[in-house]
C-alpha atoms as a PDB file:
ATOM      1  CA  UNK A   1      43.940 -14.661 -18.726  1.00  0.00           C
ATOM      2  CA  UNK A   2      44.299 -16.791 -15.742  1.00  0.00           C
ATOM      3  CA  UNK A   3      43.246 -16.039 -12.826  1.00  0.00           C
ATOM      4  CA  UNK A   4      44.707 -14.932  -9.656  1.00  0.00           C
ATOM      5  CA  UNK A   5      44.235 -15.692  -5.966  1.00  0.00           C
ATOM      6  CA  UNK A   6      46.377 -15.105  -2.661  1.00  0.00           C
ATOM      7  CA  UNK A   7      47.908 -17.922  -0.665  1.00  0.00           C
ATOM      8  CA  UNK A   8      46.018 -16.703   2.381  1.00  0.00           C
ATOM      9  CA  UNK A   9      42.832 -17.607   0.522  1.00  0.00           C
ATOM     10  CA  UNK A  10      44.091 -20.797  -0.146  1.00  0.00           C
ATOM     11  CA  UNK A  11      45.454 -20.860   3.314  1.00  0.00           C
ATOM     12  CA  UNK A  12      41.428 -19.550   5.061  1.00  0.00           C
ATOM     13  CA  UNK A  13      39.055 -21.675   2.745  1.00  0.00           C
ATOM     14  CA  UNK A  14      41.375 -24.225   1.076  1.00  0.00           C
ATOM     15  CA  UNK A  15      40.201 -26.476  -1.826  1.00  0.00           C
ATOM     16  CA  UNK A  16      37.141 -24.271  -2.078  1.00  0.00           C
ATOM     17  CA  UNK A  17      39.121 -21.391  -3.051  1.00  0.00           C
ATOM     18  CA  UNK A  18      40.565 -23.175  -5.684  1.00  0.00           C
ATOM     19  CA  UNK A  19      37.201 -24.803  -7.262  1.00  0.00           C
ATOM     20  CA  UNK A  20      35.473 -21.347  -7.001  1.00  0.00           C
ATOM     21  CA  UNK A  21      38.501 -19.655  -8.772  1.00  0.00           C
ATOM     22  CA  UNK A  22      39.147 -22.372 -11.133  1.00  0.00           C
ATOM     23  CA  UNK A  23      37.463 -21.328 -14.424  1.00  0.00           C
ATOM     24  CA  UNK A  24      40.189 -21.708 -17.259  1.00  0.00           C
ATOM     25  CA  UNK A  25      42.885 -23.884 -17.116  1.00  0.00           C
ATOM     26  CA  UNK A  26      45.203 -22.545 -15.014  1.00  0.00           C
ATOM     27  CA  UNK A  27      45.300 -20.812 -11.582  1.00  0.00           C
ATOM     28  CA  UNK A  28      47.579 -18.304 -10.321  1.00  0.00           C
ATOM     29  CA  UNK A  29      48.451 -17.931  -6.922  1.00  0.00           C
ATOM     30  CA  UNK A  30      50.155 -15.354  -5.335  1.00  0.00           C
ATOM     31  CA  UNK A  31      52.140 -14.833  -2.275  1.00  0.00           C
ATOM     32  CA  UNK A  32      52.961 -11.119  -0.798  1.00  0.00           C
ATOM     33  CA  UNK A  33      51.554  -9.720  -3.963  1.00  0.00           C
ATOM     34  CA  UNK A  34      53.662 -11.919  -6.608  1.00  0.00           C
ATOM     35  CA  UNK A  35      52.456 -14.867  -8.472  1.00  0.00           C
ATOM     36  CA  UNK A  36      54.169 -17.769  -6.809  1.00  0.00           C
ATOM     37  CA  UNK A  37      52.820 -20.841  -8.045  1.00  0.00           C
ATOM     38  CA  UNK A  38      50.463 -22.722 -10.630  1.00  0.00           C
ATOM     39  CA  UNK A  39      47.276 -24.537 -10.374  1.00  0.00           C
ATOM     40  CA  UNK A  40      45.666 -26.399 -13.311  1.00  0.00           C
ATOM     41  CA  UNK A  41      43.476 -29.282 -14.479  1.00  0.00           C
ATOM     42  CA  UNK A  42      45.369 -32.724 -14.915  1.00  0.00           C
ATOM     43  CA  UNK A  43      43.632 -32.829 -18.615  1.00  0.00           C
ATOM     44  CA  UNK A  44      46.007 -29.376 -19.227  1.00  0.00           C
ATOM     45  CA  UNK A  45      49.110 -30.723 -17.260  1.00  0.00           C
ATOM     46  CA  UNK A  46      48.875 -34.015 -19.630  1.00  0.00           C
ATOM     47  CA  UNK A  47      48.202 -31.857 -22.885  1.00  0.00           C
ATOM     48  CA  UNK A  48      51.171 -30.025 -21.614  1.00  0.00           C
ATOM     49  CA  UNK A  49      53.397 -32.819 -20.940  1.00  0.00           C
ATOM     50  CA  UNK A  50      52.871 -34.329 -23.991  1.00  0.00           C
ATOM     51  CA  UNK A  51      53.740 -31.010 -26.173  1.00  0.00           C
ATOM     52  CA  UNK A  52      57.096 -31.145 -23.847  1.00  0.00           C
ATOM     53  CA  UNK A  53      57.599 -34.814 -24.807  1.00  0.00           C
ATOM     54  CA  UNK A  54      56.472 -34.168 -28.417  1.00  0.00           C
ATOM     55  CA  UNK A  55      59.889 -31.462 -28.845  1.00  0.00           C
ATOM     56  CA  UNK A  56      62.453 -33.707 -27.023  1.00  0.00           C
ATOM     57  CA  UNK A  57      61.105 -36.359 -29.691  1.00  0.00           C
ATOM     58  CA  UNK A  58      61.350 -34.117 -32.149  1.00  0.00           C
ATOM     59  CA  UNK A  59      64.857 -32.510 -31.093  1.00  0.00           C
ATOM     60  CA  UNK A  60      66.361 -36.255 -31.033  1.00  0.00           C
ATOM     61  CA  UNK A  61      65.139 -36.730 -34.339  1.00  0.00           C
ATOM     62  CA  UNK A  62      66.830 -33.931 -35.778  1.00  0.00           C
ATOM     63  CA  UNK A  63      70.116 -34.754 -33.879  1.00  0.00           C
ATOM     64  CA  UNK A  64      70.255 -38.153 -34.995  1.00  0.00           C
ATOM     65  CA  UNK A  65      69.776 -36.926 -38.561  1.00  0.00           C
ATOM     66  CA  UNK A  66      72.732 -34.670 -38.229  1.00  0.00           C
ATOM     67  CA  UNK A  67      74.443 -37.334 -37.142  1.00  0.00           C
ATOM     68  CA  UNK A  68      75.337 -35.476 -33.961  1.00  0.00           C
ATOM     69  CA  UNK A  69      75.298 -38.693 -31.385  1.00  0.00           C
ATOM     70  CA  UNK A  70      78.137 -40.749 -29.700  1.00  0.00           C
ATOM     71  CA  UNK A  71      78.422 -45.095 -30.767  1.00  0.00           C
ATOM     72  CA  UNK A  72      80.118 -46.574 -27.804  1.00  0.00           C
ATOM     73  CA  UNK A  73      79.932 -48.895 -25.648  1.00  0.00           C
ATOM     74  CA  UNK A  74      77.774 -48.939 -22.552  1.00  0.00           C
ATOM     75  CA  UNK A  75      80.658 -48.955 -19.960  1.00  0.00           C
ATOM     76  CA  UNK A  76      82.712 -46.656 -21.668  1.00  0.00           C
ATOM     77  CA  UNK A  77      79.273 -44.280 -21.293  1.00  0.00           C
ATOM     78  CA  UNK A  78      79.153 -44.837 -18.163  1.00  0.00           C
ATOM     79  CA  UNK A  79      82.397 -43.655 -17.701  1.00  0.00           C
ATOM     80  CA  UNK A  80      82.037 -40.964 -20.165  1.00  0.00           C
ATOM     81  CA  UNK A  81      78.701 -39.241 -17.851  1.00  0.00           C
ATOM     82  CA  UNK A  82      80.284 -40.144 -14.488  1.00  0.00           C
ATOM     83  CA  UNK A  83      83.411 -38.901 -14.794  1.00  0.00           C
ATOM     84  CA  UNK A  84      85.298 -42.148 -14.010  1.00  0.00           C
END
């Protein structure tokens, strides 16, 4: 479970607050009693990024296989997502 601190620690002691609470991955902090926002360790943010890459990979793949994709030229794309 992550753990949680308020934004008025962050707010009194700063980066200090976060190295003291940082002891898994991930950081919550909270603002008027609700978690607000997200603090983790770049190593988890890439590892994370890449699993969010990995499934648009693999999502493409399957929609090319299916055949579900448009041929055309590129103007005529760029008319197609512009609405011109």
């Amino acid at each position: 479970m992550s753990k949680v601190i308020t934004a008025n620690d962050l707010k009194t002691k700063g980066i200090s607050a976060i190295k003291a609470a940082m002891n898994e991955n991930e950081l919550i902090i909270s603002e008027r009693g609700k978690n607000k926002y997200i603090v983790m360790s770049i190593e988890h943010y890439n590892y994370l990024r890449e699993c969010e890459l990995e499934a648009a990979l693999h999502e493409s793949q399957k929609e090319y296989s299916e055949k579900k994709y448009i041929k055309e030229p590129v103007s005529k794309h760029i008319k197609r997502i512009t609405g011109s």
